[in-house]
C-alpha atoms as a PDB file:
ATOM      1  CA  UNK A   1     -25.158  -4.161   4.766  1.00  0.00           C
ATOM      2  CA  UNK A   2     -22.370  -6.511   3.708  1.00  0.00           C
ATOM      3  CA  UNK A   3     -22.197  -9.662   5.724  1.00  0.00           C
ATOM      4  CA  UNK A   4     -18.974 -11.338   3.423  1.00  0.00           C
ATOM      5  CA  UNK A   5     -17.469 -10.823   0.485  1.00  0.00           C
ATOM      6  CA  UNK A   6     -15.713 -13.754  -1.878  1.00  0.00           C
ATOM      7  CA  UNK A   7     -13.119 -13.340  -4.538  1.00  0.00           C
ATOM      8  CA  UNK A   8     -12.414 -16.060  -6.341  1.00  0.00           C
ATOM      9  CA  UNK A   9      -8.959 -17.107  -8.875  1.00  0.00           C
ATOM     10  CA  UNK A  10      -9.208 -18.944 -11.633  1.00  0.00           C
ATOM     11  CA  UNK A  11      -8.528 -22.541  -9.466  1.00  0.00           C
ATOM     12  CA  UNK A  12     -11.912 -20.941  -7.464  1.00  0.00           C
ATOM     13  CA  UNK A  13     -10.317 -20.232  -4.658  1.00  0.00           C
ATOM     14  CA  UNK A  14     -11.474 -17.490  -2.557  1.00  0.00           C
ATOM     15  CA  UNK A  15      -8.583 -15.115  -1.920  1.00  0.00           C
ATOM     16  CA  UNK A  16     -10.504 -12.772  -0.010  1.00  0.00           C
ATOM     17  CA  UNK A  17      -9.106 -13.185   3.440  1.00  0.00           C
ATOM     18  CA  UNK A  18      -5.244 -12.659   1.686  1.00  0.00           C
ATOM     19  CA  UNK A  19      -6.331  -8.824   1.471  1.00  0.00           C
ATOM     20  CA  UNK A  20      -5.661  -6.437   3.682  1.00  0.00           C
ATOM     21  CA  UNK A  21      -8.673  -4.271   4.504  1.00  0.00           C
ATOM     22  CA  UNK A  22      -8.426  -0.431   4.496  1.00  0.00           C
ATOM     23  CA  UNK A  23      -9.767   2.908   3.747  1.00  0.00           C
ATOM     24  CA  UNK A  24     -13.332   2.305   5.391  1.00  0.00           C
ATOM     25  CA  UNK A  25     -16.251   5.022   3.933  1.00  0.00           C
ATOM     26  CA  UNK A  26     -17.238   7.291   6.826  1.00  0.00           C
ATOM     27  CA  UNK A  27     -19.986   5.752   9.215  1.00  0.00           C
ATOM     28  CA  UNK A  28     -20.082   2.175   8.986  1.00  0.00           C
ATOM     29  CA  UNK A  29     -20.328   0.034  11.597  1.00  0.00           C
ATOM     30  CA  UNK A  30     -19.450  -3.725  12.396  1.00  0.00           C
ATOM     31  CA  UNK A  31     -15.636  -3.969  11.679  1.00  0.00           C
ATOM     32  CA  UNK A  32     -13.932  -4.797   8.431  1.00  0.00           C
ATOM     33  CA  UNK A  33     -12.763  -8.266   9.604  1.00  0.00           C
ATOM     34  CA  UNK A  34     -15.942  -9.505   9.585  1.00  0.00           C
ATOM     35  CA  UNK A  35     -16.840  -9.391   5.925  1.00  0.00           C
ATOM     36  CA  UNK A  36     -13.605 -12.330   4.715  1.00  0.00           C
ATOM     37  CA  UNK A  37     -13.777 -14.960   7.742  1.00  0.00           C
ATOM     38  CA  UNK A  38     -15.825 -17.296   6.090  1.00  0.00           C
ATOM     39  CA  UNK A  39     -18.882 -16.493   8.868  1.00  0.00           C
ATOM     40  CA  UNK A  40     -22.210 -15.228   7.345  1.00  0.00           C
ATOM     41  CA  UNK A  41     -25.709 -13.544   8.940  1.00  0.00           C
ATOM     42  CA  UNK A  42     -27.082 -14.107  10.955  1.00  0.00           C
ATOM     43  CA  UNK A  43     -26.996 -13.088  13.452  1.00  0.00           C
ATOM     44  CA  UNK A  44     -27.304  -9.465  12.808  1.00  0.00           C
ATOM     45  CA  UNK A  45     -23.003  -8.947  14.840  1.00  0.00           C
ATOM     46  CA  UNK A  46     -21.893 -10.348  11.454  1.00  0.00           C
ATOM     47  CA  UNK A  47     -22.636  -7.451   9.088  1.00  0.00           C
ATOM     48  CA  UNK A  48     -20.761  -4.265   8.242  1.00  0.00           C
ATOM     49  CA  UNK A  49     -23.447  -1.601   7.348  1.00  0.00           C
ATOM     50  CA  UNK A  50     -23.816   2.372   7.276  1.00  0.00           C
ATOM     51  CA  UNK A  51     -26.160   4.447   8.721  1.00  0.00           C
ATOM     52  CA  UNK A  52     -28.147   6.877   6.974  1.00  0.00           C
ATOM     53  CA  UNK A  53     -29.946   4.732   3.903  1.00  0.00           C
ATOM     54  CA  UNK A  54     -28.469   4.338   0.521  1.00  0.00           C
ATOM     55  CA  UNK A  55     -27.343   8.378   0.239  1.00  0.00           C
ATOM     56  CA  UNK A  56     -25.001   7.759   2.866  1.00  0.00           C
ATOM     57  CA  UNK A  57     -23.158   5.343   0.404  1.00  0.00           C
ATOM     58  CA  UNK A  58     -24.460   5.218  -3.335  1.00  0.00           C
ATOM     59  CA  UNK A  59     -21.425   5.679  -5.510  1.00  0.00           C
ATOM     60  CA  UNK A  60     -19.090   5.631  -3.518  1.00  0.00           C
ATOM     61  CA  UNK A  61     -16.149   3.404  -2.275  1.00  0.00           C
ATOM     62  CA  UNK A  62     -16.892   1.720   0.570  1.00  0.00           C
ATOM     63  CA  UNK A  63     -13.419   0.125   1.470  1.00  0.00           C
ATOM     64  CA  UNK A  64     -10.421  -1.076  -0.023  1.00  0.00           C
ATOM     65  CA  UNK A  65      -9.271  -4.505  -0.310  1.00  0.00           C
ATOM     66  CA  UNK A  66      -5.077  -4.270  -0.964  1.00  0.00           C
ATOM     67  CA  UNK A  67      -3.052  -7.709  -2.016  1.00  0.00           C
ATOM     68  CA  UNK A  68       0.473  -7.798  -1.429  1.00  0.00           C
ATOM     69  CA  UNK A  69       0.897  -9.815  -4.552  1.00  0.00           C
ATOM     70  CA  UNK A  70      -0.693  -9.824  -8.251  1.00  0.00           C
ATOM     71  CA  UNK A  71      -3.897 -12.492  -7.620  1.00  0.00           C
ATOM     72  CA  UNK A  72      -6.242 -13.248 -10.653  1.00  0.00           C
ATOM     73  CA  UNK A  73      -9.491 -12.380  -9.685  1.00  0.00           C
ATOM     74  CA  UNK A  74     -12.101 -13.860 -11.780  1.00  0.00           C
ATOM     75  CA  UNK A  75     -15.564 -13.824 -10.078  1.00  0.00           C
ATOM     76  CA  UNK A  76     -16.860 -12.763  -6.918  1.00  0.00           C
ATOM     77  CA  UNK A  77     -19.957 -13.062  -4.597  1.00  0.00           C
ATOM     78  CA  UNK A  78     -21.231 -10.426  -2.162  1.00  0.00           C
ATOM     79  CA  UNK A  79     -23.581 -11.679   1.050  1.00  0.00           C
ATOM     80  CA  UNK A  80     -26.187  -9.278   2.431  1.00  0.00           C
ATOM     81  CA  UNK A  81     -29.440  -9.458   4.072  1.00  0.00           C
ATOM     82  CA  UNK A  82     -31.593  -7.775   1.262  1.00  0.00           C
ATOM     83  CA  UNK A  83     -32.281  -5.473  -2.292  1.00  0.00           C
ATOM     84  CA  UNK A  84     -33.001  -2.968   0.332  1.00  0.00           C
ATOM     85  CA  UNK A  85     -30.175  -2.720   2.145  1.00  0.00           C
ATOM     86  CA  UNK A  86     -27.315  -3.391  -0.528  1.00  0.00           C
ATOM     87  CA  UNK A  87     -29.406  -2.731  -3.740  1.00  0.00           C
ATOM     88  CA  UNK A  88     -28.472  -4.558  -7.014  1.00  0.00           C
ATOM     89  CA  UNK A  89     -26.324  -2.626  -8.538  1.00  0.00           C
ATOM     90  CA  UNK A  90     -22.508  -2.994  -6.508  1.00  0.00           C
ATOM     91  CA  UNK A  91     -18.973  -3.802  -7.858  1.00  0.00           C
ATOM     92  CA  UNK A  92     -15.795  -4.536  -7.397  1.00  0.00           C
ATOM     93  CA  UNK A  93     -12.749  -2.504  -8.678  1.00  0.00           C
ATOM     94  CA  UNK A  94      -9.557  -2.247  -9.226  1.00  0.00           C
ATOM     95  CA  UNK A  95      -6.577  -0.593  -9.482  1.00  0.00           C
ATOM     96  CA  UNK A  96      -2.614  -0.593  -9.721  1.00  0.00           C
ATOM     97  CA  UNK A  97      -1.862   3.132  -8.794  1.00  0.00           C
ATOM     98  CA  UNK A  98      -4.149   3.323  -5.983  1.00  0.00           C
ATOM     99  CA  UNK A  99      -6.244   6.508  -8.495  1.00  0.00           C
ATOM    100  CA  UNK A 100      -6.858   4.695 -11.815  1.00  0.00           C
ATOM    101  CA  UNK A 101     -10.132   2.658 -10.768  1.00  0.00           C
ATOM    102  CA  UNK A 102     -12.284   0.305 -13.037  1.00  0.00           C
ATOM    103  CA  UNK A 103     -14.285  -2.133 -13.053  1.00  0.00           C
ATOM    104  CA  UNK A 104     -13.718  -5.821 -12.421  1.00  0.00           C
ATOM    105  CA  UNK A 105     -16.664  -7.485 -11.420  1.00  0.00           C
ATOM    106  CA  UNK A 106     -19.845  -6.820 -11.523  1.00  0.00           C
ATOM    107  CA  UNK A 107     -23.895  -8.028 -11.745  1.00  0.00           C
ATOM    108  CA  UNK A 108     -24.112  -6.682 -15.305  1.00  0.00           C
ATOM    109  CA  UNK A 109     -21.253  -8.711 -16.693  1.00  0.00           C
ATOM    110  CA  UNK A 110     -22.366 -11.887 -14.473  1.00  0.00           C
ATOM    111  CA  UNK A 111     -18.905 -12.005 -12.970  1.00  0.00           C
ATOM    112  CA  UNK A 112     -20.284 -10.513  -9.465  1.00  0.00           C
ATOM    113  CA  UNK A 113     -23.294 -11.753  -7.671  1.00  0.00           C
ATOM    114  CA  UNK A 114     -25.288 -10.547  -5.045  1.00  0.00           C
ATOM    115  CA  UNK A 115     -26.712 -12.900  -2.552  1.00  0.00           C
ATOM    116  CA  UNK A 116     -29.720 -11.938  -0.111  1.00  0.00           C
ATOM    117  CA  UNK A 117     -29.322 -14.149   2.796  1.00  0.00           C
ATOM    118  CA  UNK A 118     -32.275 -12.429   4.353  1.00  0.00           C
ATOM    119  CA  UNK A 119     -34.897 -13.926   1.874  1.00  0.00           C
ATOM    120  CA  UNK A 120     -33.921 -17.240   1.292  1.00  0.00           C
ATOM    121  CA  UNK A 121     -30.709 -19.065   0.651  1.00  0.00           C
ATOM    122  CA  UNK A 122     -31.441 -19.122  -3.327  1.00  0.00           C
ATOM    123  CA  UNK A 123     -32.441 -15.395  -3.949  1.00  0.00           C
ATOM    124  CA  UNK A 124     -29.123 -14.602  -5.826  1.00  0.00           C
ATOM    125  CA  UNK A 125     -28.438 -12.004  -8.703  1.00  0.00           C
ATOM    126  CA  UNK A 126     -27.350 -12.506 -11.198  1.00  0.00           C
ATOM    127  CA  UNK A 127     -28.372 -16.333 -10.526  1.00  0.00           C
ATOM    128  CA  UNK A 128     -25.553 -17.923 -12.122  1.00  0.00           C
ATOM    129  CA  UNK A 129     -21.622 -16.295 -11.834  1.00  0.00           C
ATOM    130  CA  UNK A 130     -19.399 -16.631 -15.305  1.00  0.00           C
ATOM    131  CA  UNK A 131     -15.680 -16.272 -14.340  1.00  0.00           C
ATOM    132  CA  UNK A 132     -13.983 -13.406 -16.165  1.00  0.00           C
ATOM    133  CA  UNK A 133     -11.073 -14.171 -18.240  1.00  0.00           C
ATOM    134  CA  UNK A 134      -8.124 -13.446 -18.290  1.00  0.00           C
END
């Protein structure tokens, strides 16, 4: 369940919504849109989510977010309802051929953080983001 996703430059602005969204994983529901307009859950019409439980989804990529221009991505935040339903362990990658993938952001190097909207505004992890540099 992913109810918006952030990317931020180095000014902090998110660029997010400059993407164009693409290349959804098989099953999920909601609408692509929905996860950069700035609009969070609930209610329960703002999420993007799979069917099926984690199998349905675990290591793989879920969509693709394409920039028509080089942006400087430094950190990023990821809204869902709960560890259940997104887990703790999602990233963001990247790429320049469209087959070369690594990663950019993630929990582990505090440059991604997951926050669970559905238990309390504060329930965030990692709890503090560190901009990646550049």
């Amino acid at each position: 369940e992913i109810s918006e996703v952030r990317l931020f430059d180095a000014n902090g602005t998110n660029v997010a919504s400059q993407a164009t969204l693409g290349n959804l994983q098989s099953g999920g529901q909601g609408g692509l849109g929905i996860i950069t307009d700035g609009k969070t859950y609930p209610p329960i019409t703002r999420l993007l989510y799979w069917w099926g439980g984690r199998p349905q989804f675990v290591g793989k990529r879920l969509f693709t977010m394409t920039f028509s221009s080089t942006v400087g991505i430094r950190s990023g935040q990821l809204d869902t309802i709960d560890d259940d339903g997104m887990g703790n362990d999602c990233h963001i990658e990247a790429s320049t051929d469209g087959s070369t993938w690594t990663d950019l952001l993630t929990p582990a190097n505090g440059t991604f953080q997951i926050k669970y909207l559905g238990e309390g505004s504060k329930v965030r992890y990692p709890f503090s983001i560190t901009p990646k540099s550049c």
